[in-house]
Protein backbone atom coordinates (compact mmCIF):
# COMPACT_ATOMS: atom_id res chain seq x y z
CA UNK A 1 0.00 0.00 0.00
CA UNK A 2 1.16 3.50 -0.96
CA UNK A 3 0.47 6.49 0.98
CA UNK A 4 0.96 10.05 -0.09
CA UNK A 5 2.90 12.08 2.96
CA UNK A 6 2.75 15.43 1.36
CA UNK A 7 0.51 16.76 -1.10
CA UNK A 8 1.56 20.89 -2.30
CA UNK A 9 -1.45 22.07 -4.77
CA UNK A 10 -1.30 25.42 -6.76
CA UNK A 11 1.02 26.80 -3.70
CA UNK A 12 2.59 30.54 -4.55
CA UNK A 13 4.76 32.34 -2.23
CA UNK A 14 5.95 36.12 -1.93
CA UNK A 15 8.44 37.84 0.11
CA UNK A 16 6.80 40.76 0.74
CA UNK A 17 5.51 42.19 -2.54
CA UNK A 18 8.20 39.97 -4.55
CA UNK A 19 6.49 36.97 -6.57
CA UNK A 20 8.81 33.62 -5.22
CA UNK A 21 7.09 30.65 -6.45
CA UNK A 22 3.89 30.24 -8.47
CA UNK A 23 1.76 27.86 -8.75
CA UNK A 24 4.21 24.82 -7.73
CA UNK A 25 1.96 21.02 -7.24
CA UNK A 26 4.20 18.29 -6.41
CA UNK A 27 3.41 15.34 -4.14
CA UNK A 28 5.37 12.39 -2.16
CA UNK A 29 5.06 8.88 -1.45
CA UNK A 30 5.47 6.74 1.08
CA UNK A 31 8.50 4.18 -0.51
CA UNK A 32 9.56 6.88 -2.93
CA UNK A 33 12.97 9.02 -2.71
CA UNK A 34 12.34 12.38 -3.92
CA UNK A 35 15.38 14.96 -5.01
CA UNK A 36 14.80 18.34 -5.38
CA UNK A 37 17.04 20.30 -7.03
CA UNK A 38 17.01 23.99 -8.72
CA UNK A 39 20.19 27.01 -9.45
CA UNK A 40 21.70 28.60 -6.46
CA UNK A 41 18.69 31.21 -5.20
CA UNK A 42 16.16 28.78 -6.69
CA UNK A 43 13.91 29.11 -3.60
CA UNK A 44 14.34 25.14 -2.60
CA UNK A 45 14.38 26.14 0.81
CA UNK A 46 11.81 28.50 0.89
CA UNK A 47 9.35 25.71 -0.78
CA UNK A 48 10.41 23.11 1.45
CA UNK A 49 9.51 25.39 4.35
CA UNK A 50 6.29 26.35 3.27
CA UNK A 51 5.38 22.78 2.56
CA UNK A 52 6.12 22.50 6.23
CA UNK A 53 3.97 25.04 7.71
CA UNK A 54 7.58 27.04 8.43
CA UNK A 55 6.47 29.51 6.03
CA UNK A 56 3.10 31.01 4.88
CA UNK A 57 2.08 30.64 1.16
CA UNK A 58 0.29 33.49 -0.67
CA UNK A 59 -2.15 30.24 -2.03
CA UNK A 60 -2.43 26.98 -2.79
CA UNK A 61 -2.66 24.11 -0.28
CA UNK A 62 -0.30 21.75 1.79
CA UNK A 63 -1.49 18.64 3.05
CA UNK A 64 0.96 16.23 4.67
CA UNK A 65 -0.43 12.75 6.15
CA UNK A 66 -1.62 12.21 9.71
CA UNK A 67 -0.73 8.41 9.42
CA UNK A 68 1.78 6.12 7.72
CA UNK A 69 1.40 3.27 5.78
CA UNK A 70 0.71 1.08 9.05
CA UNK A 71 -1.82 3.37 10.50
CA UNK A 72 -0.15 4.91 13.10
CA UNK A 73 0.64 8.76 13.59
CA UNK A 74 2.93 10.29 10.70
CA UNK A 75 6.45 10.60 11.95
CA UNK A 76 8.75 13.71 10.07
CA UNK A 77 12.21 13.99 10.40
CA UNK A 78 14.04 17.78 9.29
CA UNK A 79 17.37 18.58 8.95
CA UNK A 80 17.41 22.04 7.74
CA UNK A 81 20.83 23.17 5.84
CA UNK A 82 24.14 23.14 8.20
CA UNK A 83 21.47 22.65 11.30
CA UNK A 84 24.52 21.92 13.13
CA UNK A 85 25.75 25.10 15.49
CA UNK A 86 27.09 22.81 18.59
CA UNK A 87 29.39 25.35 20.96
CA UNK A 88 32.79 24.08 22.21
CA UNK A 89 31.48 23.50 25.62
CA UNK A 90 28.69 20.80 24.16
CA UNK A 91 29.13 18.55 26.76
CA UNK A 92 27.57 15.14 25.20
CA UNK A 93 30.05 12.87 23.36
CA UNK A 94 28.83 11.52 19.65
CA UNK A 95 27.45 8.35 20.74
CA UNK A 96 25.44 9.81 23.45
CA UNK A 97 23.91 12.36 20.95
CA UNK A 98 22.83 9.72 18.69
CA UNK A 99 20.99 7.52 21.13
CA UNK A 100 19.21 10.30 22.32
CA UNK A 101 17.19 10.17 19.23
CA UNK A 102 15.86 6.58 20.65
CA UNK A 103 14.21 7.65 23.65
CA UNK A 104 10.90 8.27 23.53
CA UNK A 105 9.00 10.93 24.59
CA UNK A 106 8.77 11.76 28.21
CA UNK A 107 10.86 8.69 28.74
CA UNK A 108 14.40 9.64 29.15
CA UNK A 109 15.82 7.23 31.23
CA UNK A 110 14.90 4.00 30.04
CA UNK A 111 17.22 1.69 29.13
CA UNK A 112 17.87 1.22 25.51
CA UNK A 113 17.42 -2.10 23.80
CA UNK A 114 19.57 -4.13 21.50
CA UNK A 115 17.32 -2.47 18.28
CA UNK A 116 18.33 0.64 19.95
CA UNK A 117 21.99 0.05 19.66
CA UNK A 118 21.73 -1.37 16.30
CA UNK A 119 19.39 1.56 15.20
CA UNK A 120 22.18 3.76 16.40
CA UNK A 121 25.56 2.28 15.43
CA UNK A 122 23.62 1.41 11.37
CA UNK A 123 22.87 5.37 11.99
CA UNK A 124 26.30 6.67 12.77
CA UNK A 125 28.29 4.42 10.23
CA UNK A 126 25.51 5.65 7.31
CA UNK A 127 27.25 9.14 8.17
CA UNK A 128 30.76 7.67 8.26
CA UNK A 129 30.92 8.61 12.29
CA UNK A 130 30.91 5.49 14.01
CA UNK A 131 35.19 5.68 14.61
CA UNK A 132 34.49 8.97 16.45
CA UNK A 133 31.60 8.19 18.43
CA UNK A 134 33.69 8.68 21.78
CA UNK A 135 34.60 12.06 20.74
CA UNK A 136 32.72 15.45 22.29
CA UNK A 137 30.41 16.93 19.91
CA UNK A 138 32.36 20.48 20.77
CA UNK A 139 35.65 18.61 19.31
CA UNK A 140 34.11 18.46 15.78
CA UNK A 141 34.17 20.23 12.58
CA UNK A 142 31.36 21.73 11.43
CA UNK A 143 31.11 19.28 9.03
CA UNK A 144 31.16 16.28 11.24
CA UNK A 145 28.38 18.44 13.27
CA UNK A 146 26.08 18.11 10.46
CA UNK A 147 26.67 14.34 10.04
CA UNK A 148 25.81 13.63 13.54
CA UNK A 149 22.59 15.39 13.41
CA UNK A 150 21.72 13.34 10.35
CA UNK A 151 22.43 10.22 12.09
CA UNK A 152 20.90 11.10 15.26
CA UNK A 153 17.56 11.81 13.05
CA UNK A 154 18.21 8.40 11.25
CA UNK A 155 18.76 6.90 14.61
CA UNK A 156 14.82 8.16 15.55
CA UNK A 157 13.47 6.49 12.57
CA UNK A 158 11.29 8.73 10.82
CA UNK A 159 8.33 7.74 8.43
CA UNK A 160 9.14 10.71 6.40
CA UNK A 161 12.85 12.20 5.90
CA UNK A 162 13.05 15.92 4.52
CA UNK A 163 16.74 16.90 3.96
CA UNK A 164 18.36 20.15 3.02
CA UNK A 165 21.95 19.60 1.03
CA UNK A 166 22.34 17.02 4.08
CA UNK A 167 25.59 15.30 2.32
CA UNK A 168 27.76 18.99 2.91
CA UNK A 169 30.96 17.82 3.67
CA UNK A 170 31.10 14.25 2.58
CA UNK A 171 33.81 12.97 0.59
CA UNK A 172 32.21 11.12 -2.82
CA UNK A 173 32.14 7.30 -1.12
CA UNK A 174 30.66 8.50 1.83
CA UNK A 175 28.10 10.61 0.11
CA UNK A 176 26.92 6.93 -2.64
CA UNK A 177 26.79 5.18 0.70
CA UNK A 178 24.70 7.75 2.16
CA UNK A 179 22.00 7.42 -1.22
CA UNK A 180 22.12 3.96 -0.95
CA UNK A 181 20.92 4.13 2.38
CA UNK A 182 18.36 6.69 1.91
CA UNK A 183 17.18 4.15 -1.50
CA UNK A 184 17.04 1.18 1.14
CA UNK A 185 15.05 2.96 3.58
CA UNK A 186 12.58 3.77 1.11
CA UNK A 187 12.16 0.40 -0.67
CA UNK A 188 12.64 -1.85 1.81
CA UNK A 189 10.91 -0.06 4.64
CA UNK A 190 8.39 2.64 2.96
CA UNK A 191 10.15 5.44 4.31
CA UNK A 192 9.59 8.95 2.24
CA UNK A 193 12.00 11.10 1.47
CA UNK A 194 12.41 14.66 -0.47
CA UNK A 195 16.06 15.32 -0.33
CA UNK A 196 17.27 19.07 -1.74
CA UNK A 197 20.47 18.50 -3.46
CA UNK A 198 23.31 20.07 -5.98
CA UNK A 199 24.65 16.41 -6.50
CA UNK A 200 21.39 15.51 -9.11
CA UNK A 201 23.85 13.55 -11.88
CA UNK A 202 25.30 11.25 -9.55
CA UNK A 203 22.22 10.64 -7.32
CA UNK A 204 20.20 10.11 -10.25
CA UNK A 205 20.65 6.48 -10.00
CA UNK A 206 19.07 6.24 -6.64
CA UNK A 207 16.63 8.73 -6.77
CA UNK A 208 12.97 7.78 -7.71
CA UNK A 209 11.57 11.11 -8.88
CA UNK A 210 13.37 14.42 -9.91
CA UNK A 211 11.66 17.81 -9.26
CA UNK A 212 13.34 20.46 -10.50
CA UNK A 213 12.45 24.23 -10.21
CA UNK A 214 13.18 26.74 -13.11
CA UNK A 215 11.91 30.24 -14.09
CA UNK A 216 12.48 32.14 -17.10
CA UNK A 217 14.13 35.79 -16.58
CA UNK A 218 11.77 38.06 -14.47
CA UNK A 219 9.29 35.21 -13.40
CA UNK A 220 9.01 33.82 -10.26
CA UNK A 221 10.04 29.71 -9.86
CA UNK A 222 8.25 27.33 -11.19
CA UNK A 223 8.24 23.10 -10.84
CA UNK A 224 8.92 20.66 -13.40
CA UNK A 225 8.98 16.83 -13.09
CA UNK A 226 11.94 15.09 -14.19
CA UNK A 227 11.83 11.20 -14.63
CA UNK A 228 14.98 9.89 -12.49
């Protein structure tokens, strides 16, 4: 069974009196990996936050799923665009970051399972971090910040992943590894994800669905669907 997670209708969006985006429909699907991709300035951002409820739209309409495929409440996992912004003095260490994402809510001190720890070391190696999960999460680069909060988000399992340029920073194994992952998690487990990204020719082969936003000169963005 196939469930649609977001649904964007007709949606147009101004900053202040300055057309953005007009009239952009695009949906996705539970089991379906999603890239969005558009020039530098192409307002990815700005439609992925709208879609979210982040932002306000002029028009159109948003609908994203209360349940997933199994019937239970929709779960949505963000990672905005270099999210990470950890001080020096963050006192947790990598590993203890990452299982944080396990613990439900309201129950903080529970003891996690073996799924748990497998949930978290599959998360942290996806990201290439599992060698430094002893480190403090002030000892890392900004780069390596970024990873971690992907993995910590992988670690809660989401039903639907939305990702801004998440693979910043990853070398060009790390970053096939990474689409192979997010391809697995959407086959093999109906997880949904719409992925903004620069790297559209060598994800192409693991992407499901390309939408790509273009304008001509003086017109606001518009959506076109690209078969991956």
């Amino acid at each position: 069974m196939t469930v649609q997670y977001i649904g964007v209708k007709n949606l147009t969006f101004y900053y202040d009196e300055e057309p953005v985006l007009s009239d952009i429909s695009y949906e996705v699907n539970s089991g379906e990996f999603v890239i969005l991709t558009g020039e530098n300035g192409a307002a990815k951002t700005t439609l992925v936050r709208a879609t979210l409820g982040l932002l306000k739209p002029a028009t159109g309409e948003v609908t994203i799923a209360k349940t997933n495929v199994l019937g239970k409440p929709l779960s949505i996992g963000y990672i905005p665009q270099q999210i990470a912004s950890y001080n020096a003095g963050f006192p947790s260490t990598v590993l203890e970051l990452v299982q944080s994402g396990r613990y439900p809510r309201q129950r903080w001190f529970k003891r996690l399972t073996k799924i748990d720890h497998e949930h978290v070391k599959k998360a942290l190696d996806a990201v290439g971090m599992w060698e430094m999960r002893h480190k403090r999460i002030g000892e890392l680069s900004g780069g390596q910040k970024q990873r971690i909060s992907l993995a910590r988000m992988f670690a809660t399992d989401p039903d639907l992943f939305i990702l801004d340029e998440p693979t910043t920073g990853m070398d060009d194994q790390s970053r096939m590894e990474f689409y192979q992952l997010l391809r697995h998690s959407a086959h093999e487990h109906q997880k949904s994800i719409l992925m903004i990204t620069h790297d559209h020719e060598d994800i192409q082969a693991f992407a499901d669905r390309h939408i790509h936003l273009v304008r001509k000169e003086g017109t606001p963005w518009r959506c076109f669907h690209l078969n991956s």
